[in-house]
N, C-alpha and C. Protein backbone atom coordinates (compact mmCIF):
# COMPACT_ATOMS: atom_id res chain seq x y z
N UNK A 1 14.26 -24.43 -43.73
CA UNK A 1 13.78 -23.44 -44.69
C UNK A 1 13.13 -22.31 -43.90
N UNK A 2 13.84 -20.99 -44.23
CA UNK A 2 12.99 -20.02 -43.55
C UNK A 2 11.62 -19.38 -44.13
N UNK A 3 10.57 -19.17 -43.41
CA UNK A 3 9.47 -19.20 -44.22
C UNK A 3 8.78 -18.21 -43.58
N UNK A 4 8.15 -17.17 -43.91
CA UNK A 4 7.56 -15.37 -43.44
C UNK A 4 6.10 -16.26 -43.12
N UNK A 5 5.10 -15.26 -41.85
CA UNK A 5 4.26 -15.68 -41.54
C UNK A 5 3.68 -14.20 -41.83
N UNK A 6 2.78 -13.30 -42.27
CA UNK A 6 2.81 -12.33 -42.44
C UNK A 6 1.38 -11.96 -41.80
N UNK A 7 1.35 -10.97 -40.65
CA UNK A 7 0.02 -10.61 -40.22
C UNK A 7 0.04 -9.02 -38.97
N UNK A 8 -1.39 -8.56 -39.21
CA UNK A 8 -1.26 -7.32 -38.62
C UNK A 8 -1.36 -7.36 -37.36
N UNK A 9 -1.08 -6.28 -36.66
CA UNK A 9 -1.90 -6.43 -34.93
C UNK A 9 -1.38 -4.85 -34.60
N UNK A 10 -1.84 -4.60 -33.42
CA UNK A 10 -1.23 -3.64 -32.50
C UNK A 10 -0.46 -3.81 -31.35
N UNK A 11 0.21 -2.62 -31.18
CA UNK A 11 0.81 -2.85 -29.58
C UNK A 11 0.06 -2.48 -28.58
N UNK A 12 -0.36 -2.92 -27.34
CA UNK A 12 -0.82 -2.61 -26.11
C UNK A 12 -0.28 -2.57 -24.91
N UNK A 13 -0.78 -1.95 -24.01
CA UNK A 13 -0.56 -1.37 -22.77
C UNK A 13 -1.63 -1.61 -21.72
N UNK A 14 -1.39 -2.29 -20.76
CA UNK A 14 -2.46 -2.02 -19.63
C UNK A 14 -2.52 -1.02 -19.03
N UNK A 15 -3.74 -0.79 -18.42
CA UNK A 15 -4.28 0.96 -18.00
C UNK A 15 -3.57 0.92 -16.90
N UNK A 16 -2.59 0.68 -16.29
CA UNK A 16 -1.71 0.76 -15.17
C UNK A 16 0.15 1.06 -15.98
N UNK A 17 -0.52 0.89 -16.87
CA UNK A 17 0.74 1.50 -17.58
C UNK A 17 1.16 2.84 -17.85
N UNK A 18 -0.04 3.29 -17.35
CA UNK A 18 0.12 5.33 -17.87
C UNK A 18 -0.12 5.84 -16.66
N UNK A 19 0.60 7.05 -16.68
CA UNK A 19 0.34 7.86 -15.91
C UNK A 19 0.07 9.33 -16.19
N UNK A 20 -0.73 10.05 -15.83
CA UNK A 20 -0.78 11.56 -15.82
C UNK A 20 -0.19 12.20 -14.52
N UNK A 21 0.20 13.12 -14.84
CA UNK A 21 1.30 14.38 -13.89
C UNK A 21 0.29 15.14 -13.62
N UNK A 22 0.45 15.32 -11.99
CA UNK A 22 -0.41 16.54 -12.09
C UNK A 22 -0.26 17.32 -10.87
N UNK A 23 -0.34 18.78 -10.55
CA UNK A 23 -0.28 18.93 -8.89
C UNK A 23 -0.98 18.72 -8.21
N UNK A 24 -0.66 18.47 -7.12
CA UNK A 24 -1.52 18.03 -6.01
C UNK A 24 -2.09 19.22 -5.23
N UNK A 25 -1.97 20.58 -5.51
CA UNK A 25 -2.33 21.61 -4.93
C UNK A 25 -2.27 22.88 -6.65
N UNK A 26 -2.92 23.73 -5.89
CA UNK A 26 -2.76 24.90 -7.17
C UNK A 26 -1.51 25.69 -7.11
N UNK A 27 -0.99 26.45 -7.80
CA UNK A 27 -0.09 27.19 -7.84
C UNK A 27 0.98 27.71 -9.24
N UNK A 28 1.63 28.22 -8.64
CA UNK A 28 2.99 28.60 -9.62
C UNK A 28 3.83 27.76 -10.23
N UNK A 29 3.55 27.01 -11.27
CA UNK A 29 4.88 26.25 -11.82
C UNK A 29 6.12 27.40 -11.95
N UNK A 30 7.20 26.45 -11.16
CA UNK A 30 8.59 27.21 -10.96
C UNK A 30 9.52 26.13 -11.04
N UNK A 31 10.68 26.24 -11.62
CA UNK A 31 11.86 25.39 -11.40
C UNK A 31 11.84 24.01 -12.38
N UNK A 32 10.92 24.28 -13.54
CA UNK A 32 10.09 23.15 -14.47
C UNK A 32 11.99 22.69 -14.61
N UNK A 33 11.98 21.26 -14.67
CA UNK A 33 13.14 20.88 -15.71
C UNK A 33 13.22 20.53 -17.02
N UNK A 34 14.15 20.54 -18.08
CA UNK A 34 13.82 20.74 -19.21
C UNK A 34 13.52 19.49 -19.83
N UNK A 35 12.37 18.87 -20.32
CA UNK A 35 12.18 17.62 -20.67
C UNK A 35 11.64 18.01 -22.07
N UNK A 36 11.68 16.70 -23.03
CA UNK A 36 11.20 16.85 -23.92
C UNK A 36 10.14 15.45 -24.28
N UNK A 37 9.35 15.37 -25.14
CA UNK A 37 8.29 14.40 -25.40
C UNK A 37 9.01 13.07 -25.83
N UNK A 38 9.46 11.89 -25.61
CA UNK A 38 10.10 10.68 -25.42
C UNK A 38 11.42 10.37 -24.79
N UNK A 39 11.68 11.60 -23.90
CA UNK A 39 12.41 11.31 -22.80
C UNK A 39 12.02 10.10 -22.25
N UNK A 40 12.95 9.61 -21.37
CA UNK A 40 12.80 8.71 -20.34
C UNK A 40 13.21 9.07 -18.97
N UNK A 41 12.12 9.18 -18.21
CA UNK A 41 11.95 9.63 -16.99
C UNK A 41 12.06 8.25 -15.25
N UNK A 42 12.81 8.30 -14.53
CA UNK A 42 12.64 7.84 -13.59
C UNK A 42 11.54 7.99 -12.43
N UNK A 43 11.01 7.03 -11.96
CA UNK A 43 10.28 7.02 -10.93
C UNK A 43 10.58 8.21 -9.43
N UNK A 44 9.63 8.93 -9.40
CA UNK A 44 10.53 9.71 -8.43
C UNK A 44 11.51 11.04 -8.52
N UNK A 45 12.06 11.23 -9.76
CA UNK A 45 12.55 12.04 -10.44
C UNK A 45 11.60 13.48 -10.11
N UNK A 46 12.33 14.50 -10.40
CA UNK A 46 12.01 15.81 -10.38
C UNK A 46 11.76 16.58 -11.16
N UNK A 47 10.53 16.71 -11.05
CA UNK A 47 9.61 17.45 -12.70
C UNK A 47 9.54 19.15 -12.78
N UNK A 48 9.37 19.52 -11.85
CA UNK A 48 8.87 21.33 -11.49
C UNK A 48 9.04 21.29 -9.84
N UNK A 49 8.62 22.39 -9.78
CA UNK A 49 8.07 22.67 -8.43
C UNK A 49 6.86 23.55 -8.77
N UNK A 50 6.00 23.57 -7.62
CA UNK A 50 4.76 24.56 -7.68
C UNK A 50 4.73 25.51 -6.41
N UNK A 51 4.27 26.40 -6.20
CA UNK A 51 4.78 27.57 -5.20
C UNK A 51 3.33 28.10 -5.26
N UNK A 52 2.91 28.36 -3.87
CA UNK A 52 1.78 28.88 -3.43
C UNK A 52 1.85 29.51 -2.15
N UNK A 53 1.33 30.70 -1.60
CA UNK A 53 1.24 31.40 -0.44
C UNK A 53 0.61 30.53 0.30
N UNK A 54 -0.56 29.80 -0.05
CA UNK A 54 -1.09 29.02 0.79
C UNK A 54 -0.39 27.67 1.89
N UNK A 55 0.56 27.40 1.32
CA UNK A 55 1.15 26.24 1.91
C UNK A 55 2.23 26.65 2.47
N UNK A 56 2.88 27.81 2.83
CA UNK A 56 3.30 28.78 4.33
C UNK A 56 1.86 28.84 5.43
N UNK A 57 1.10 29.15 4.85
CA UNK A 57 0.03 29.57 5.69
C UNK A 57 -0.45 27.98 6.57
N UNK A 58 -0.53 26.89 5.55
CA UNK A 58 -0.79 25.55 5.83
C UNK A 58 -0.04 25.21 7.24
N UNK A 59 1.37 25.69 6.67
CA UNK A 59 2.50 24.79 7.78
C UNK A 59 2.32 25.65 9.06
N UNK A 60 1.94 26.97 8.93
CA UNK A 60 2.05 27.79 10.35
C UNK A 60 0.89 27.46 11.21
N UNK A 61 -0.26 26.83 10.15
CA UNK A 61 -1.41 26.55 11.01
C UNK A 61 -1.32 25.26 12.07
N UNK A 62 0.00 24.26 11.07
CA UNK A 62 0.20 23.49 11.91
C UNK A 62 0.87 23.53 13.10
N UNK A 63 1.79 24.16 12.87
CA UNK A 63 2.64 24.69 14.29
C UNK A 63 1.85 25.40 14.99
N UNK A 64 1.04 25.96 14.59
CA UNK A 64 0.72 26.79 16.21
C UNK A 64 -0.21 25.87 16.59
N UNK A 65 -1.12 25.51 16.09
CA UNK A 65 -1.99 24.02 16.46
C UNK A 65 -1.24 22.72 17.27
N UNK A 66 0.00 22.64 16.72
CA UNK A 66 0.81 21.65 17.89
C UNK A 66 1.21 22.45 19.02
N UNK A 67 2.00 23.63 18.81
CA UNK A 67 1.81 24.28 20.28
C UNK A 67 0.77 24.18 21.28
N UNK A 68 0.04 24.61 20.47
CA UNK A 68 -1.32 24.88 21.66
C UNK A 68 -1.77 23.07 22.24
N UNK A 69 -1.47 22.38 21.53
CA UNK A 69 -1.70 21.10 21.90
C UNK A 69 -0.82 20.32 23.17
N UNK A 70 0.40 20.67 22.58
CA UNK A 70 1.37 20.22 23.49
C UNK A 70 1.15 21.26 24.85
N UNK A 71 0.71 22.86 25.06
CA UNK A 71 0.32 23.27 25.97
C UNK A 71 -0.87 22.80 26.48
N UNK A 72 -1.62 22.68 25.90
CA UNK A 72 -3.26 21.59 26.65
C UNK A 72 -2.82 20.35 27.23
N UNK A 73 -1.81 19.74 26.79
CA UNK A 73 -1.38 18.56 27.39
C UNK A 73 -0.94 18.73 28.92
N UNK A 74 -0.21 19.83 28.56
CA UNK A 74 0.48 19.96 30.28
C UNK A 74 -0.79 20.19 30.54
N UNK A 75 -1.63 21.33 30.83
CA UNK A 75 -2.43 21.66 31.61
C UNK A 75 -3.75 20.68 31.53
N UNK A 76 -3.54 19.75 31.16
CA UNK A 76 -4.47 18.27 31.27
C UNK A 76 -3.79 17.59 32.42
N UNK A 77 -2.43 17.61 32.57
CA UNK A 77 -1.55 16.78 33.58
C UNK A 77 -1.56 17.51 34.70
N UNK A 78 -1.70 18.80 34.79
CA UNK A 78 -1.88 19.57 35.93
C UNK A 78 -3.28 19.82 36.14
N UNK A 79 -4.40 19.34 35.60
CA UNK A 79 -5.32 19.24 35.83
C UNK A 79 -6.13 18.21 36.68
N UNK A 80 -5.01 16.77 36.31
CA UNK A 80 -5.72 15.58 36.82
C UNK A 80 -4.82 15.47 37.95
N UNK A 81 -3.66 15.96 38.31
CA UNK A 81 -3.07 16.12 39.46
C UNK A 81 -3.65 16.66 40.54
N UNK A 82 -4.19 17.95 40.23
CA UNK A 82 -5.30 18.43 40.97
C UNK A 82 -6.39 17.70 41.58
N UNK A 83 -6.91 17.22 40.36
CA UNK A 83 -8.58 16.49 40.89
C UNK A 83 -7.75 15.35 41.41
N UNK A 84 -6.79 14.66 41.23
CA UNK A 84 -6.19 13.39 42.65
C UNK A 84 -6.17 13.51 43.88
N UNK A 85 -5.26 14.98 44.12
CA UNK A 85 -5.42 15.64 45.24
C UNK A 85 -7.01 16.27 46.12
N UNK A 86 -7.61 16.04 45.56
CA UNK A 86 -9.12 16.43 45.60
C UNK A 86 -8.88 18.00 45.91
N UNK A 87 -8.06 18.64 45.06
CA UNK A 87 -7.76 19.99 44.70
C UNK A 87 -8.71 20.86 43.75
N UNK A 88 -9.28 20.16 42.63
CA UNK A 88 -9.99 20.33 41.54
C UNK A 88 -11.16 19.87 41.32
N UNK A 89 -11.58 20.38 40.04
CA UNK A 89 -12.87 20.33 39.64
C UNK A 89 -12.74 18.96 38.59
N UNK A 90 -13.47 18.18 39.10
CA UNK A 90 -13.13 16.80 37.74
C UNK A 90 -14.21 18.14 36.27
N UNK A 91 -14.97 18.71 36.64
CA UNK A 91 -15.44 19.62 35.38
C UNK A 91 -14.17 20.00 34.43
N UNK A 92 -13.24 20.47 34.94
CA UNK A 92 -11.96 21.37 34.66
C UNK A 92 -11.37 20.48 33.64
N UNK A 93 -11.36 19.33 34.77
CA UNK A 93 -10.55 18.14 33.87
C UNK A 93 -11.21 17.59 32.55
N UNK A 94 -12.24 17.76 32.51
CA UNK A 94 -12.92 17.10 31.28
C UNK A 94 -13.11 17.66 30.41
N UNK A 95 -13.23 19.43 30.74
CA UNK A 95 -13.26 20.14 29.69
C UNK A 95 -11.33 20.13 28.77
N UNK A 96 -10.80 20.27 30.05
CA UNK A 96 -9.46 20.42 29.51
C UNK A 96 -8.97 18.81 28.48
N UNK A 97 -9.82 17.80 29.15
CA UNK A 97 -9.48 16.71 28.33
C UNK A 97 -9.81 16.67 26.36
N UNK A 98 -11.28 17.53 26.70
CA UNK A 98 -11.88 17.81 25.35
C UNK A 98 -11.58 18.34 24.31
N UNK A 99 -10.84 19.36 25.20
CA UNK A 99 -9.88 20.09 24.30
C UNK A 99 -8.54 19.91 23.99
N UNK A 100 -7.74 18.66 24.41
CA UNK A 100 -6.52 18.02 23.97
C UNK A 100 -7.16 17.57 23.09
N UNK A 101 -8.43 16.17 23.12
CA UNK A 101 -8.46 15.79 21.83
C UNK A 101 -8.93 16.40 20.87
N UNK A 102 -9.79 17.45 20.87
CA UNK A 102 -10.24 18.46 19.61
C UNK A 102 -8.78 18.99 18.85
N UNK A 103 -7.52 19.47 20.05
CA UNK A 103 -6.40 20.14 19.41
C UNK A 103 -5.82 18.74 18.43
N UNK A 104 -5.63 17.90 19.13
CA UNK A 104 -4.96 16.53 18.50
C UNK A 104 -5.40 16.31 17.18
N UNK A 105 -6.82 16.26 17.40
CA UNK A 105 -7.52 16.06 16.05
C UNK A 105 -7.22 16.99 14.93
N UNK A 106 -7.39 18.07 15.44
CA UNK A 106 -6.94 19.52 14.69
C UNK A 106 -5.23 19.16 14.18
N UNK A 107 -4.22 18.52 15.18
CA UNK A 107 -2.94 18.83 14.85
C UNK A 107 -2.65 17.62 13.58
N UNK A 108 -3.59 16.49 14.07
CA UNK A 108 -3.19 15.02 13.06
C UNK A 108 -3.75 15.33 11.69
N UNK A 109 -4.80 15.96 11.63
CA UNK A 109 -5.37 16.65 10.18
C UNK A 109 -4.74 17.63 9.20
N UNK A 110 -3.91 18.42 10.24
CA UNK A 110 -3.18 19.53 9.10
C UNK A 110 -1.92 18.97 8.86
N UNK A 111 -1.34 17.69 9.73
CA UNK A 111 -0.03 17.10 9.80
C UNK A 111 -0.31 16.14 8.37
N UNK A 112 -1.64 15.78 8.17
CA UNK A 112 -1.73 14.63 7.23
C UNK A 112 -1.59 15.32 5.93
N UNK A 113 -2.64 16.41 6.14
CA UNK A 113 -2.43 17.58 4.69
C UNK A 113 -1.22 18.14 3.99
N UNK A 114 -0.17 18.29 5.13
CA UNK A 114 0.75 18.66 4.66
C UNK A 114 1.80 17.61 4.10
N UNK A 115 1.33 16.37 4.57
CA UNK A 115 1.93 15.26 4.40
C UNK A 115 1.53 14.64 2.44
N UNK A 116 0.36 15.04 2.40
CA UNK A 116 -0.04 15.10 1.02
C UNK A 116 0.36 15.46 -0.17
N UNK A 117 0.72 16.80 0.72
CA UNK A 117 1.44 17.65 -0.40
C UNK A 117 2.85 17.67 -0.57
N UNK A 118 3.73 16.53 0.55
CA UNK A 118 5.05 16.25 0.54
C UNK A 118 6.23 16.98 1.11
N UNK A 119 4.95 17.32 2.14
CA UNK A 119 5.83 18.26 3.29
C UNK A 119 5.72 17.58 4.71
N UNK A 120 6.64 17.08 5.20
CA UNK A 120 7.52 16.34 6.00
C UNK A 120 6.57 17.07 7.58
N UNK A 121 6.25 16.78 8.18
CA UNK A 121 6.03 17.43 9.58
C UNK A 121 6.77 16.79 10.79
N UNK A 122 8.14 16.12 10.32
CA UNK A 122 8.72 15.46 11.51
C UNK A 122 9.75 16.88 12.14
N UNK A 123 10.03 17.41 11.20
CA UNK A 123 11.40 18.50 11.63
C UNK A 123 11.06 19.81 11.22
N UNK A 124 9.39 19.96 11.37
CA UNK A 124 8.96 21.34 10.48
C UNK A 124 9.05 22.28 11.55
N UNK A 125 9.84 23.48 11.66
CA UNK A 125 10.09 24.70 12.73
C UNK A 125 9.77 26.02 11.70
N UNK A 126 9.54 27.28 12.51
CA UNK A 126 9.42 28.08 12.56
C UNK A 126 10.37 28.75 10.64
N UNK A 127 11.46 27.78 11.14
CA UNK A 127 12.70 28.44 10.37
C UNK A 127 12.62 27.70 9.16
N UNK A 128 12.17 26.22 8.94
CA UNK A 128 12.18 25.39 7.90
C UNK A 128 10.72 25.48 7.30
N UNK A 129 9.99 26.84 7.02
CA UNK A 129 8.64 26.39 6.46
C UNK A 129 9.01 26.71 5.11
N UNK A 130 8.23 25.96 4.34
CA UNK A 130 8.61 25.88 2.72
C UNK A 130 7.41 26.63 1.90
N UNK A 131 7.82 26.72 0.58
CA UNK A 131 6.95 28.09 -0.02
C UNK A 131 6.81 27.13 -1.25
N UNK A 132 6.75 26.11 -1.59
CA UNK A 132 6.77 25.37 -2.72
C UNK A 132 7.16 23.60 -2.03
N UNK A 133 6.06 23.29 -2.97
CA UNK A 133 6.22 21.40 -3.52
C UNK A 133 6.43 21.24 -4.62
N UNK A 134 7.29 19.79 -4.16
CA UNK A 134 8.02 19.40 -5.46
C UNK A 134 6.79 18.33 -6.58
N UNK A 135 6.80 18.18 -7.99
CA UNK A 135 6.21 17.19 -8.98
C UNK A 135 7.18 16.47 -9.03
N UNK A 136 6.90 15.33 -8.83
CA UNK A 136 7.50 14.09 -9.40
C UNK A 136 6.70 13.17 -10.05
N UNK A 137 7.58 12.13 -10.70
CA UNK A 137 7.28 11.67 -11.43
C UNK A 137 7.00 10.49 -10.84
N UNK A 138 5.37 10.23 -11.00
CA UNK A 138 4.66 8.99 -9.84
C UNK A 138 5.34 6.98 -10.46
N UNK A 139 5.82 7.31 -11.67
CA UNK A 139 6.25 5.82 -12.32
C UNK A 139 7.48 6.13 -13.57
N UNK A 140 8.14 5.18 -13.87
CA UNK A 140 9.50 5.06 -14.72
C UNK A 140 8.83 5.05 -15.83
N UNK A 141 9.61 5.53 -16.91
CA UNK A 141 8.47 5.46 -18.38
C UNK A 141 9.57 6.73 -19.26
N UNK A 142 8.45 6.63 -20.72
CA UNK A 142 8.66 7.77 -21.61
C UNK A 142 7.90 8.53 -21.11
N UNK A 143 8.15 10.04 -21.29
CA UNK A 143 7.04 11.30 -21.68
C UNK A 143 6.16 11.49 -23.15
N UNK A 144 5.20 11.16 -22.90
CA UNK A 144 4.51 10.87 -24.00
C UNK A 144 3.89 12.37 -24.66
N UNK A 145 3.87 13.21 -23.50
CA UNK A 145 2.68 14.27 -23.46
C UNK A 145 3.39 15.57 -22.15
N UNK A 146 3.85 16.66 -22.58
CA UNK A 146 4.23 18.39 -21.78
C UNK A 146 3.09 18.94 -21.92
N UNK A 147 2.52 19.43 -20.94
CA UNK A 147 1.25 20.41 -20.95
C UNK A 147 1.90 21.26 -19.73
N UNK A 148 3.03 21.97 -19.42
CA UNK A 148 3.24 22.91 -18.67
C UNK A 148 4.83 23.63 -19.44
N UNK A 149 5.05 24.82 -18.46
CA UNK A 149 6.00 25.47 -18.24
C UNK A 149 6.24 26.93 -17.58
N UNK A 150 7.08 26.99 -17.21
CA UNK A 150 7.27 28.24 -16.16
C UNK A 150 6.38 28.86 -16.17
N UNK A 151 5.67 29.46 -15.11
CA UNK A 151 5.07 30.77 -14.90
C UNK A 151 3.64 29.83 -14.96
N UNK A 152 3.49 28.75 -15.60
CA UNK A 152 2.10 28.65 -15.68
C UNK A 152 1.51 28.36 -14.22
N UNK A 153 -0.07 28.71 -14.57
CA UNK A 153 -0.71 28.47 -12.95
C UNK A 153 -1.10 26.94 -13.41
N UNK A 154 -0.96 25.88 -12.30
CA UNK A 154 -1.22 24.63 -12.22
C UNK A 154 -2.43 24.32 -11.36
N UNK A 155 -3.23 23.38 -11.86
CA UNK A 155 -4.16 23.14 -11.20
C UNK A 155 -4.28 21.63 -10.99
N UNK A 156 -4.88 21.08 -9.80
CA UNK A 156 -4.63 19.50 -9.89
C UNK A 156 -5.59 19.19 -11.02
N UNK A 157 -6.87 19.50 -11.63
CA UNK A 157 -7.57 18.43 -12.40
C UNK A 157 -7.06 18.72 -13.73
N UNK A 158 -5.99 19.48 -14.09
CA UNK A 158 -5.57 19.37 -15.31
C UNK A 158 -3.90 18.37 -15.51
N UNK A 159 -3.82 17.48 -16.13
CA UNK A 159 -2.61 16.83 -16.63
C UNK A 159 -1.45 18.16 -16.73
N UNK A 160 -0.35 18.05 -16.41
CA UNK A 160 0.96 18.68 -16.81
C UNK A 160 1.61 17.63 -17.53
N UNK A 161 1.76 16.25 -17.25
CA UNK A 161 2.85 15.53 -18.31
C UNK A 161 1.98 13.90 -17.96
N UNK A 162 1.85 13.09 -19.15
CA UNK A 162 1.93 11.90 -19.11
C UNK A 162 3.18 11.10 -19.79
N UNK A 163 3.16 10.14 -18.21
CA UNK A 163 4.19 8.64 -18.98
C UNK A 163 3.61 7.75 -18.82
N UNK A 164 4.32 7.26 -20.02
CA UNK A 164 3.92 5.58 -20.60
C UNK A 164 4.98 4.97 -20.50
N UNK A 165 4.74 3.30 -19.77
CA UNK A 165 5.51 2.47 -19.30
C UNK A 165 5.38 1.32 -20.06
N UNK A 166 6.40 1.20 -20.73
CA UNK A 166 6.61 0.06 -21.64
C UNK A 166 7.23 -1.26 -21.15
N UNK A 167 7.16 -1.38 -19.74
CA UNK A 167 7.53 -2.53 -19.32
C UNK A 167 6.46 -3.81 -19.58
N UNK A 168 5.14 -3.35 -19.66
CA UNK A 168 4.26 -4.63 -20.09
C UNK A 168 3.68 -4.54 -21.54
N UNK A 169 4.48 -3.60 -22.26
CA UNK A 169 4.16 -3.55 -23.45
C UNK A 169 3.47 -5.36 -24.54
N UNK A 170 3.05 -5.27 -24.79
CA UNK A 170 2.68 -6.54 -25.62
C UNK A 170 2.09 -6.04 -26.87
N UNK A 171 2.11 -7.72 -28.07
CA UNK A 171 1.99 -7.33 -29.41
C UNK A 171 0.79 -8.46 -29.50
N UNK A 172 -0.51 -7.63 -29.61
CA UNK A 172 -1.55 -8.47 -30.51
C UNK A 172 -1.82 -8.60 -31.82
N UNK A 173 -1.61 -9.74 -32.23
CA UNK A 173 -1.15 -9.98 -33.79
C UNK A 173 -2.82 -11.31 -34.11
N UNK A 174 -3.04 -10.47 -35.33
CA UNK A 174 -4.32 -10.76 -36.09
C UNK A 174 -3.37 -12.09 -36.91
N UNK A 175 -3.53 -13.34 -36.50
CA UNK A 175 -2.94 -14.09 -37.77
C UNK A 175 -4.07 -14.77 -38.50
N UNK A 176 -4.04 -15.02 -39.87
CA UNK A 176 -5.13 -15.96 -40.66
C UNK A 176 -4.95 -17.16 -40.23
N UNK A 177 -6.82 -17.82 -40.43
CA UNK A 177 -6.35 -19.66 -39.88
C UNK A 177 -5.99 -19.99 -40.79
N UNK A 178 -5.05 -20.01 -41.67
CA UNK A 178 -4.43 -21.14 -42.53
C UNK A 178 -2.79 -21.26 -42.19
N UNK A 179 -2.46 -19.92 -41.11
CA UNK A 179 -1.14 -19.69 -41.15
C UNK A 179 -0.75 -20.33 -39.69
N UNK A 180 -2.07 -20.60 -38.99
CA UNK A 180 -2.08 -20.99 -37.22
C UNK A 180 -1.60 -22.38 -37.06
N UNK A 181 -1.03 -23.08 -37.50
CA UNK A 181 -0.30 -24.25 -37.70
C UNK A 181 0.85 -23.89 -37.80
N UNK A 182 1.66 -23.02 -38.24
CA UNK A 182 3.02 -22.69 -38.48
C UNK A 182 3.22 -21.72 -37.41
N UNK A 183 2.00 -21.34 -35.99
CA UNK A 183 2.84 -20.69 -35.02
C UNK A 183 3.29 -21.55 -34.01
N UNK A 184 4.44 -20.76 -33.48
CA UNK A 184 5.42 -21.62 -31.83
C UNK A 184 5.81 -20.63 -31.03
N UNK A 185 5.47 -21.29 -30.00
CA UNK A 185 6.10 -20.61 -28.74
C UNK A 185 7.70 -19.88 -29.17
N UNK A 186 7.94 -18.93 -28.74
CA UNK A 186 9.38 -18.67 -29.08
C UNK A 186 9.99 -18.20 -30.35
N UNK A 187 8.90 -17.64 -31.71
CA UNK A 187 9.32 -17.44 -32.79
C UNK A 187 9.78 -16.52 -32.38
N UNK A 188 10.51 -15.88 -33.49
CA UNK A 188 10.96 -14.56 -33.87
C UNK A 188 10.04 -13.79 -34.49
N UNK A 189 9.80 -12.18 -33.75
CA UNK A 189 9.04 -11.42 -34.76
C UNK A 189 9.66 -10.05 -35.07
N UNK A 190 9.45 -9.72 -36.50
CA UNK A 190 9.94 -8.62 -36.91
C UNK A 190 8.73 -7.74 -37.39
């Protein structure tokens, strides 16, 4: 005999289920793609781009900062060659040492920054500096929520798009105790 169990509840989500969009730097939303509010979006996927003068300026700081590093290096090696030969000043050498690691430090810091913002510093030249980062989409999900489009200026502490991931979706259901005898593992619910 089929027999209705009838009771309310909600659906829930754990707080690792959502995500907000947002840039990671300020700038120009450019190149938005056209989404709409319950799309389904892939992990990784390509949301906008954002475009800023600043992050040319970022990448050149890094290059010339590795130049000058990789030049302190030699003249650290031709420095301690010297003081072997008892040619030199061990002074020379220590200053020149100080200043490899100050440059290093300097080069691993703007390498990490740019790394933040999803700019690659393995193959970055003169010729490959970029004028824009890409938004993606940090998890798989619906679009629940658009708060951008072209032309707008983006800022990181404001949301551009949230998704919601319905992979751990669950149903909390209010049942009466008179009906808690007639539940089982494995019912059907409609």
């Amino acid at each position: 005999v089929n027999d209705y169990i009838k009771a309310t509840g909600t659906l829930g989500l754990p707080p690792n289920a959502y995500a907000s969009v947002s840039a990671k730097s300020e700038g120009i939303i450019n190149g938005a793609r056209k989404f709409v509010e319950g799309d389904y979006i892939k992990q990784g996927e390509l949301i906008a781009y954002v475009e800023n003068p600043a992050f040319i300026v970022k990448q050149q700081e890094y290059l010339v900062s590795k130049a000058n590093y990789e030049l302190k290096k030699l003249d650290l090696v031709r420095q301690q060659s010297l003081v072997d030969a008892n040619a030199g000043v061990s002074k020379n050498l220590q200053s020149t040492q100080a200043e490899v690691d100050m440059l290093e430090a300097q080069t691993i810091g703007l390498s990490k920054q740019l790394s933040y913002l999803g700019i690659s510093t393995n193959n970055l030249t003169p010729s490959t500096i970029k004028q824009q980062i890409s938004i993606v989409a940090p998890m798989s999900g619906y679009i629940s929520n658009i708060n951008f489009h072209n032309g707008m200026y983006a800022q990181p502490t404001v949301f551009l798009m949230e998704i919601i991931s319905s992979a751990h979706l669950h149903l909390e259901l209010d049942v009466f105790e008179k009906d808690i005898a007639n539940i089982r593992v494995g019912q059907k619910i409609s």
